[in-house]
Protein backbone atom coordinates (compact mmCIF):
# COMPACT_ATOMS: atom_id res chain seq x y z
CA UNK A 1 -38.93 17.50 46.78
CA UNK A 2 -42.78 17.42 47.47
CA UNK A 3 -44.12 21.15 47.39
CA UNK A 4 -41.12 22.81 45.69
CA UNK A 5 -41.83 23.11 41.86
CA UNK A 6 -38.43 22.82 39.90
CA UNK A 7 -40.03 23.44 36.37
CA UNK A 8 -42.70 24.76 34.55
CA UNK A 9 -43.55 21.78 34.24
CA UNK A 10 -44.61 20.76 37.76
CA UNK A 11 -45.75 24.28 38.40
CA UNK A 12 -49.12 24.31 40.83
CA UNK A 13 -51.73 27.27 41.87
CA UNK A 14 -51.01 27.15 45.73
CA UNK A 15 -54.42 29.16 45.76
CA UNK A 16 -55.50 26.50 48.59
CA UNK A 17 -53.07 27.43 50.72
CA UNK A 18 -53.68 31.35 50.16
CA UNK A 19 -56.90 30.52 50.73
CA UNK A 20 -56.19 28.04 53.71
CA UNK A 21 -54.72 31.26 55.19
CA UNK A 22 -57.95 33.61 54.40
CA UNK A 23 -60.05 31.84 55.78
CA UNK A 24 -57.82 31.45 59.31
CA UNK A 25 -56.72 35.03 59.66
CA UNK A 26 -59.20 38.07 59.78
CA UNK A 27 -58.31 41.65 58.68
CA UNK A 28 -56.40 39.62 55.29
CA UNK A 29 -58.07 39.98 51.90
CA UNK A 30 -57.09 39.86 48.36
CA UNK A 31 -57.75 40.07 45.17
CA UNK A 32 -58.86 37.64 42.47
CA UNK A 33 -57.08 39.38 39.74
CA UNK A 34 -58.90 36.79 37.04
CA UNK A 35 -56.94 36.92 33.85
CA UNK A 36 -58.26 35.28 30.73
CA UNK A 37 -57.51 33.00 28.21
CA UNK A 38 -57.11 34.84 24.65
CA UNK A 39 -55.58 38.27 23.12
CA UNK A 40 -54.46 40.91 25.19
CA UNK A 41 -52.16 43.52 26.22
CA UNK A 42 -49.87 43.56 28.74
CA UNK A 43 -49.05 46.90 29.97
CA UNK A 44 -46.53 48.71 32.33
CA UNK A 45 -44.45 50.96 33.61
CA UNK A 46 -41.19 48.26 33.97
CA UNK A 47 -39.40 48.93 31.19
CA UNK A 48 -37.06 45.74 31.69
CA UNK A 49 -40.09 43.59 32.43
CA UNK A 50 -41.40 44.67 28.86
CA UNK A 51 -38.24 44.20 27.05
CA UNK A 52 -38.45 40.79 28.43
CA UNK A 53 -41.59 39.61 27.78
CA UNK A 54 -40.73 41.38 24.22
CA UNK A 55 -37.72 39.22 23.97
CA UNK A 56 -40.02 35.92 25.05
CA UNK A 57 -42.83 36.24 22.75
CA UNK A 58 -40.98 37.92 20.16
CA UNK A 59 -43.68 40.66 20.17
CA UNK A 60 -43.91 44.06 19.30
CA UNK A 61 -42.97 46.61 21.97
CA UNK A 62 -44.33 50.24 22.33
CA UNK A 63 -42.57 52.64 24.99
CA UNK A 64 -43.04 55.92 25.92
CA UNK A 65 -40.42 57.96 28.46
CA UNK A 66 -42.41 60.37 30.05
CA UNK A 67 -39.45 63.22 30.81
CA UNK A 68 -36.68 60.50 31.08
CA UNK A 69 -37.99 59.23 35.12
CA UNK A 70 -40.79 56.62 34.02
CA UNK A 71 -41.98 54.88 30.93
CA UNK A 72 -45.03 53.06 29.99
CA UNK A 73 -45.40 50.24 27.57
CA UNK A 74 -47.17 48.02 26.12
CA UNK A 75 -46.75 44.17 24.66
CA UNK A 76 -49.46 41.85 22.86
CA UNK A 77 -49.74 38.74 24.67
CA UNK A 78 -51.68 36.16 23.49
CA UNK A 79 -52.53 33.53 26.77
CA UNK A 80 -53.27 30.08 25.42
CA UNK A 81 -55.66 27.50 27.28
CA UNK A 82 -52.73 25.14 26.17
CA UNK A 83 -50.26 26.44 27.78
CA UNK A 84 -49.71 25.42 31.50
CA UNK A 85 -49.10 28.70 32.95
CA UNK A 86 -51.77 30.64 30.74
CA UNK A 87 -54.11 28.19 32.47
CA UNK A 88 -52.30 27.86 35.89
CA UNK A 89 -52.76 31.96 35.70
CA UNK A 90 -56.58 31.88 34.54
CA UNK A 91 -57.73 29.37 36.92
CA UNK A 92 -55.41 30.55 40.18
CA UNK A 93 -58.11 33.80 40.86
CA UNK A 94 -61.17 31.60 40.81
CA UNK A 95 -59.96 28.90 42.50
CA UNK A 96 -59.26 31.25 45.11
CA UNK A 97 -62.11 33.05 45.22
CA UNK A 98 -64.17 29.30 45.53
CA UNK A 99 -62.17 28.11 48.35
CA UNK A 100 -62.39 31.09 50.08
CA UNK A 101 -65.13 30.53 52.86
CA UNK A 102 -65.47 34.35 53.39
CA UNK A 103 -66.29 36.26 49.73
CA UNK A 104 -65.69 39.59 51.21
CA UNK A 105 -62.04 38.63 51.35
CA UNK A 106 -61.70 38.15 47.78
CA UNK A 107 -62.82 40.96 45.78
CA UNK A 108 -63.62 40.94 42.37
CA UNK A 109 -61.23 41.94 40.16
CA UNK A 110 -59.18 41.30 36.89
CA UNK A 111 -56.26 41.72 35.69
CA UNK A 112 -56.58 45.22 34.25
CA UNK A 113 -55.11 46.11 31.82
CA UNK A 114 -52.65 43.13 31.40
CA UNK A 115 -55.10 40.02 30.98
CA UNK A 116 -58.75 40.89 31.92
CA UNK A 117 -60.46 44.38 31.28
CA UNK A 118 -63.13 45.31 33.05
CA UNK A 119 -65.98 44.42 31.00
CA UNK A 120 -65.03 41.23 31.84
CA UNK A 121 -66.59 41.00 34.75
CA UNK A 122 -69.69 39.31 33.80
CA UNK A 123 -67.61 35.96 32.74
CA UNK A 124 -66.08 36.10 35.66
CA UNK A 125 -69.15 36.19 38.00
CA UNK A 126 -70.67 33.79 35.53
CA UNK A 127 -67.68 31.21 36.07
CA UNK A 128 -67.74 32.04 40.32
CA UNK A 129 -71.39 31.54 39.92
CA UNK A 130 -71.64 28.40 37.39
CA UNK A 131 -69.52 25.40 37.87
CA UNK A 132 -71.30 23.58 34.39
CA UNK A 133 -69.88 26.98 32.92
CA UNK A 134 -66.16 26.46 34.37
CA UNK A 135 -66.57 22.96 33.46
CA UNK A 136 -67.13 23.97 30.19
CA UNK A 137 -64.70 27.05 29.72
């Protein structure tokens, strides 16, 4: 079925169409939410969503209730420039933020604190900036 993934396998970034509708509607904006491609935490309040991803990687798993309502956790994740999604994931907020005709619809962010802290910025603006430096990333 053309545009209808059915596997990880044929999974796409649809950031052209996001984009496609940026750049047609005003009042819309986003954000980039660059992740990136190596060691890092992945942290939330969805308890089930953490068990999960636990489960998945077969990671460690810290939780904390916070008077039995809430909790916050955290799970290692490791995102791999291998892996088809790690990469579908890395490259979906810059692709975006490229095909977007307007750059004040796409703000800068990342991923914080579940793929990209914030003193990542400078690689991102670097790869937004540079495509020799995408090319090479």
């Amino acid at each position: 079925m053309h545009g209808v993934e059915t596997n990880w396998g044929d999974m796409t970034s649809k950031a052209d169409e996001v984009a496609n509708f940026l750049n047609n509607n005003e009042n819309v904006t986003t954000d980039m939410g660059a992740n990136h491609l190596w060691k890092r935490y992945f942290h939330d309040r969805r308890r089930p969503a953490q068990y999960a991803l636990r489960k998945i990687l077969n990671a460690k798993w810290g939780n904390g209730d916070v008077e039995l309502e809430d909790a916050s956790g955290v799970v290692p994740v490791t995102y791999y420039r291998q892996s088809l999604v790690h990469a579908t994931m890395w490259a979906v907020g810059l692709e975006l933020a490229l095909l977007t005709k307007d750059p004040y619809k796409v703000l800068l962010t990342t991923d914080h604190p579940n793929g990209g802290p914030f003193v990542n910025y400078s690689e991102v603006i670097a790869l937004l900036m540079s495509n020799k430096k995408r090319q090479e990333r």
